[in-house]
C-alpha atoms as a PDB file:
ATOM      1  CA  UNK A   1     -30.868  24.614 -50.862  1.00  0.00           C
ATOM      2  CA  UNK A   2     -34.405  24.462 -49.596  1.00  0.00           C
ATOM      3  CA  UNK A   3     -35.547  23.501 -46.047  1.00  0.00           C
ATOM      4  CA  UNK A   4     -35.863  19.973 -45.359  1.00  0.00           C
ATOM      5  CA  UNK A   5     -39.380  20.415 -44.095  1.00  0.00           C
ATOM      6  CA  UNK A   6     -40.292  21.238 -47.274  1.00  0.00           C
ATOM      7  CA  UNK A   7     -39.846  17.815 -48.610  1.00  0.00           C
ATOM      8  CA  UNK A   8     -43.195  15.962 -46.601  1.00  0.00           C
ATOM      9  CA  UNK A   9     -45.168  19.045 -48.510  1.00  0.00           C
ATOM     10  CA  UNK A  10     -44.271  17.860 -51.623  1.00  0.00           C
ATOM     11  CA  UNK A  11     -43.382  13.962 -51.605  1.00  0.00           C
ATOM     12  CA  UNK A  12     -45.961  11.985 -50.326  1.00  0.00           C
ATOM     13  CA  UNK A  13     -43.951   9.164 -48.664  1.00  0.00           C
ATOM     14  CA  UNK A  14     -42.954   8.983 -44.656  1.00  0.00           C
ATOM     15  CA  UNK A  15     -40.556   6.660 -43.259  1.00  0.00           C
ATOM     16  CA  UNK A  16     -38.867   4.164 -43.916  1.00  0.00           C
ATOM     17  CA  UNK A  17     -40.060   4.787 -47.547  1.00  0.00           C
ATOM     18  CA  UNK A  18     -38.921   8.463 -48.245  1.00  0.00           C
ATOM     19  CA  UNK A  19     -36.013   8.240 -49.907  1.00  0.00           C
ATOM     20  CA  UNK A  20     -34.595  11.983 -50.078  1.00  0.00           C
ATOM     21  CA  UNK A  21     -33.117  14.067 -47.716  1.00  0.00           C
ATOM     22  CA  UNK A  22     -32.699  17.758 -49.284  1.00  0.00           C
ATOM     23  CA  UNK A  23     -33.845  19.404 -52.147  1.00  0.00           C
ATOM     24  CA  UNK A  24     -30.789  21.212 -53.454  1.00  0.00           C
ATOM     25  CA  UNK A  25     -32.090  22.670 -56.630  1.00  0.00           C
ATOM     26  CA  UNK A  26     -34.967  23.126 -57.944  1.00  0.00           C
ATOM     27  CA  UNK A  27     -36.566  24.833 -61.814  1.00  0.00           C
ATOM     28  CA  UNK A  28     -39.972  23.733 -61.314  1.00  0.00           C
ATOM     29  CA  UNK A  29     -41.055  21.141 -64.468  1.00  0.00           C
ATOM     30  CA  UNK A  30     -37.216  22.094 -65.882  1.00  0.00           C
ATOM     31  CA  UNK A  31     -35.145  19.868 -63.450  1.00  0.00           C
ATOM     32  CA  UNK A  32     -34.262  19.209 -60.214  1.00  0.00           C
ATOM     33  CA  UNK A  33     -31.255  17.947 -57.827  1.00  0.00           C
ATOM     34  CA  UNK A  34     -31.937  16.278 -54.599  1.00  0.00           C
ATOM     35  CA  UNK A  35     -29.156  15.096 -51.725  1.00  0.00           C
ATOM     36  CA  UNK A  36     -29.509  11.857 -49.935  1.00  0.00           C
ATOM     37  CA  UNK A  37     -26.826  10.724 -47.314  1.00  0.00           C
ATOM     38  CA  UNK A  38     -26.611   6.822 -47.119  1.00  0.00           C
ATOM     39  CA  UNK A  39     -25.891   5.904 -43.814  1.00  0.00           C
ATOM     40  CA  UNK A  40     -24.749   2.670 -41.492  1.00  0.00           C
ATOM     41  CA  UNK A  41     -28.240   3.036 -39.722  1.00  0.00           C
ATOM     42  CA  UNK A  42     -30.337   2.614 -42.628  1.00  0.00           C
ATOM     43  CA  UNK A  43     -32.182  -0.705 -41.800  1.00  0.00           C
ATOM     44  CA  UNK A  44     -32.030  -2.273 -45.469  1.00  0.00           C
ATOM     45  CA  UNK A  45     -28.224  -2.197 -45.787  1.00  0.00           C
ATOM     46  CA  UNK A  46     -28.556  -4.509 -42.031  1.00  0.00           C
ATOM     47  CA  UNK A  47     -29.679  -7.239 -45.043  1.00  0.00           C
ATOM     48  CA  UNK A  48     -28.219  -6.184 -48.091  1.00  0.00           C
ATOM     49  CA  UNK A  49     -25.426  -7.465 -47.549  1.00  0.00           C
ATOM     50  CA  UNK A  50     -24.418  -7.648 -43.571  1.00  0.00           C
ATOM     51  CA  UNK A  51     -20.568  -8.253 -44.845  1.00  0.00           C
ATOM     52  CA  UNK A  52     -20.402  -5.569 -47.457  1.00  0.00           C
ATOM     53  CA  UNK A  53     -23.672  -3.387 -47.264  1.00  0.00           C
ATOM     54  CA  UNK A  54     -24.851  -2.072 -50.576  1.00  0.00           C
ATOM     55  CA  UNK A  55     -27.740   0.257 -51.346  1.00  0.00           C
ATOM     56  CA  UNK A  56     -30.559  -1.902 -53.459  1.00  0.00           C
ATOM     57  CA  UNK A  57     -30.783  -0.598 -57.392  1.00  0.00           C
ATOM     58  CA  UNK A  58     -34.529  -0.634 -56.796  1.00  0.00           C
ATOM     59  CA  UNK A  59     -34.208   2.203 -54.084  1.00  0.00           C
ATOM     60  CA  UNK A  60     -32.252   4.436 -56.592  1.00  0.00           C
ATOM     61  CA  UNK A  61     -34.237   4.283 -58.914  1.00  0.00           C
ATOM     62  CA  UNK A  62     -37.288   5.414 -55.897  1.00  0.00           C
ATOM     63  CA  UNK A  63     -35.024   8.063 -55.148  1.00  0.00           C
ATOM     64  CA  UNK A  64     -35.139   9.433 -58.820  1.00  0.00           C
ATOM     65  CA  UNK A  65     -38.746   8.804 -59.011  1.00  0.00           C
ATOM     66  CA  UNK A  66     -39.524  11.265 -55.447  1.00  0.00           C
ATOM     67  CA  UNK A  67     -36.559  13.605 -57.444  1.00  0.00           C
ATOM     68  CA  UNK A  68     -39.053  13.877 -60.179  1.00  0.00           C
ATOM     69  CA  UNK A  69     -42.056  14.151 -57.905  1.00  0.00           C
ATOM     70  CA  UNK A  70     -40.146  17.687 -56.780  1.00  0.00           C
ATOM     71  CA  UNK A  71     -39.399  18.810 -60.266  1.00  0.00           C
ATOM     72  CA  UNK A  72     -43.384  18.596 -61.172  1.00  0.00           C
ATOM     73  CA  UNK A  73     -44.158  20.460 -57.989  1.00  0.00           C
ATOM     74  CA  UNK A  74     -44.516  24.277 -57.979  1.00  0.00           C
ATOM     75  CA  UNK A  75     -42.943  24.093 -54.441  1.00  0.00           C
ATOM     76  CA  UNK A  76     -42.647  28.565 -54.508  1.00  0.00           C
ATOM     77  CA  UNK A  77     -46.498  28.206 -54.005  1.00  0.00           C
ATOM     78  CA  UNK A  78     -45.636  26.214 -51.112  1.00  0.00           C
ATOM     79  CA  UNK A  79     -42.972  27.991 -49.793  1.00  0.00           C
ATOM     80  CA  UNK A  80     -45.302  31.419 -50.307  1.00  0.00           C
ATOM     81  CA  UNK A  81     -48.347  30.298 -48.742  1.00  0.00           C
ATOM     82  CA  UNK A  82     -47.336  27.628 -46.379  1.00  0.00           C
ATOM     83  CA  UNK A  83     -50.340  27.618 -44.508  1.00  0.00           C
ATOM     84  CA  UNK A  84     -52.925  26.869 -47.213  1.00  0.00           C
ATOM     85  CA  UNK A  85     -54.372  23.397 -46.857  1.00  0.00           C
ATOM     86  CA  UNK A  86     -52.123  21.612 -50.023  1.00  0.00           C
ATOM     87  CA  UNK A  87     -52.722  18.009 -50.834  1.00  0.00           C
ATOM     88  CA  UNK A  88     -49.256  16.535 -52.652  1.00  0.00           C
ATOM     89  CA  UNK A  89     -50.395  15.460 -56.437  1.00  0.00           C
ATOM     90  CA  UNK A  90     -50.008  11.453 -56.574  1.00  0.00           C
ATOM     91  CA  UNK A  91     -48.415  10.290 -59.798  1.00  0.00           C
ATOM     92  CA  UNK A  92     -47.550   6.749 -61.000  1.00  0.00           C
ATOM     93  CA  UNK A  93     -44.730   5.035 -62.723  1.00  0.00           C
ATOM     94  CA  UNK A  94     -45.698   3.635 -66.006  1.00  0.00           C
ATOM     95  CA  UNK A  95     -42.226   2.620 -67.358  1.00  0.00           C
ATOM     96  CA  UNK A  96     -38.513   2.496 -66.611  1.00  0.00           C
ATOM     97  CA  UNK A  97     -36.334   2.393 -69.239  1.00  0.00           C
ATOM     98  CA  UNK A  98     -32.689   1.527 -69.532  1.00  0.00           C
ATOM     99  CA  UNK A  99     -31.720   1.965 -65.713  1.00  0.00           C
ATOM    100  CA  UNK A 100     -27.782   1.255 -65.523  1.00  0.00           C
ATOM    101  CA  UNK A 101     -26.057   0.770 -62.163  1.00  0.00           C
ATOM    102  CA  UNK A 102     -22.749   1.623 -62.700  1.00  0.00           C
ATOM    103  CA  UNK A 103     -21.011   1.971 -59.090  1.00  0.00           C
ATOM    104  CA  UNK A 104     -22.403   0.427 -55.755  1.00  0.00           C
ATOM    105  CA  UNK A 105     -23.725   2.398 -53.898  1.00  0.00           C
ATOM    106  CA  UNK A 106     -22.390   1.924 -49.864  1.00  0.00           C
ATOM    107  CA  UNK A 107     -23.022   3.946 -46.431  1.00  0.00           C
ATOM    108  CA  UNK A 108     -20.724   6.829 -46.125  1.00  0.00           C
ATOM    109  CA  UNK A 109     -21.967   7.885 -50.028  1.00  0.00           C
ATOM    110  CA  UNK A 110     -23.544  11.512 -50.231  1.00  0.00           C
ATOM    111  CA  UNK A 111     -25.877  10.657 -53.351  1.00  0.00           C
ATOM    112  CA  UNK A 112     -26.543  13.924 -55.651  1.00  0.00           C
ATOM    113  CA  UNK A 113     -30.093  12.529 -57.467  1.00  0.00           C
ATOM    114  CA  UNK A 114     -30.917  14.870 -60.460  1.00  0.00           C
ATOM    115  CA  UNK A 115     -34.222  14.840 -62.888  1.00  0.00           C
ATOM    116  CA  UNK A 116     -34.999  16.718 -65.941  1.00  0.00           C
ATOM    117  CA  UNK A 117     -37.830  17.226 -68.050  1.00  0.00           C
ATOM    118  CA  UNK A 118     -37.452  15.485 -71.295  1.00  0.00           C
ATOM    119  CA  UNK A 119     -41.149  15.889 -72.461  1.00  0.00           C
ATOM    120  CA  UNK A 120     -44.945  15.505 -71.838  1.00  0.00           C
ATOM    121  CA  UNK A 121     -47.756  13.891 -73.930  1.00  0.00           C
ATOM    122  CA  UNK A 122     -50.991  13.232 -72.819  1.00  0.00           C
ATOM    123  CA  UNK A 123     -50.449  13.995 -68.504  1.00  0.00           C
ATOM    124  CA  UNK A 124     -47.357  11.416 -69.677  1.00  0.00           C
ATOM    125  CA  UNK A 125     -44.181  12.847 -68.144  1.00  0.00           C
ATOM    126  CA  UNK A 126     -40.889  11.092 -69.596  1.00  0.00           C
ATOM    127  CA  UNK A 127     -37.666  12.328 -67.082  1.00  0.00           C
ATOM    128  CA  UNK A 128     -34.043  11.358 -67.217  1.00  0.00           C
ATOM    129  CA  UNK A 129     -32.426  10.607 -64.219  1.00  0.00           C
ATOM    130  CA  UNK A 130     -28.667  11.089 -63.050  1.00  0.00           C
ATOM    131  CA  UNK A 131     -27.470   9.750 -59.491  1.00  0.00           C
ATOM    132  CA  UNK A 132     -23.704  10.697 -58.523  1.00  0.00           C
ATOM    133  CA  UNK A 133     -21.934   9.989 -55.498  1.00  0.00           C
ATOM    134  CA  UNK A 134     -19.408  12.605 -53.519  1.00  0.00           C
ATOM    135  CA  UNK A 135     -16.659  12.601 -55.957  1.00  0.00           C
ATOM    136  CA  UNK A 136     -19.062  13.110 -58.974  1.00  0.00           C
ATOM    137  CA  UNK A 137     -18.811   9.407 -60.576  1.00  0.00           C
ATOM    138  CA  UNK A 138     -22.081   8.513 -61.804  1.00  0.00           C
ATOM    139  CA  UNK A 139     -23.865   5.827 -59.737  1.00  0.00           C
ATOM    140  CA  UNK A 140     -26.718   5.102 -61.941  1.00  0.00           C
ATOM    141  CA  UNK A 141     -28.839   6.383 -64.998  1.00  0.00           C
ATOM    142  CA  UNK A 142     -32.280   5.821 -66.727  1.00  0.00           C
ATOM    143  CA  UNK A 143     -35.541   7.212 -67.653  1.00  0.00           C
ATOM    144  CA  UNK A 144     -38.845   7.273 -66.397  1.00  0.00           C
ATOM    145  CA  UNK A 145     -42.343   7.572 -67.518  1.00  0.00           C
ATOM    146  CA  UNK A 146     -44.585   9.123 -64.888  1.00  0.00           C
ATOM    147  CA  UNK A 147     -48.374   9.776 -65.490  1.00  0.00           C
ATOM    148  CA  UNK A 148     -50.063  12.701 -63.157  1.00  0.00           C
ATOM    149  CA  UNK A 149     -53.290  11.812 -60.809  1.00  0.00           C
ATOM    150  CA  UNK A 150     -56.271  12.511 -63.345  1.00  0.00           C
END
């Protein structure tokens, strides 16, 4: 498990809009397995819904795309020379493909969000992502297509 100050070095979002908590694993442009803890404070879930608060599908699938943003980041550079001036690599979302919600996702959950390479053609990354709750069922599912900052 890496430090969670690692995580502003490498994802360029800041709250409310970082998504991720820990980096758990990490096999830089292999894979990668982040941790997020869904809790009663988060301010979405005071909307979504205020009876029965569930965690938005959109936001999972954010969560898998800043997962992937650590898997294409050499973050042992970072960790070795952490005071070099490093600016995080922007990339965009071109495509998601068959995303599947399969469990709601509610506060209490400890989210497991993992991304692997599947394979790169022209600065086009294509990743699978796997989100599991606490007791290992599988939350929700899908691929990406990322393209690098030219």
């Amino acid at each position: 498990m890496y430090p969670a100050d690692l995580i502003p070095k490498v994802v360029p979002h800041r709250f409310p809009f970082l998504m991720i908590d820990r980096i758990v694993e990490h096999e830089f442009q292999k894979q990668c397995t982040c941790l997020k803890n869904v809790t009663f404070g988060e301010e979405i879930l005071s909307g979504h819904f205020p009876d029965r608060p569930v965690y938005p599908g959109v936001l999972l699938i954010e969560m898998g795309l800043q997962t992937t943003q650590v898997m294409l980041t050499d973050i042992e550079a970072i960790i070795q020379c952490p005071s070099a001036a490093r600016k995080t690599e922007e990339g965009y979302v071109l495509s998601i493909e068959k995303f599947k919600f399969l469990r709601p996702v509610q506060p209490g959950d400890v989210l497991l969000i993992q991304s692997r390479y599947n394979q790169e053609a022209l600065n086009i990354v294509q990743a699978t992502i796997t989100i599991r709750n606490q007791v290992v069922e599988e939350v929700a599912v899908g691929k990406v297509n990322v393209k690098g900052a030219s």
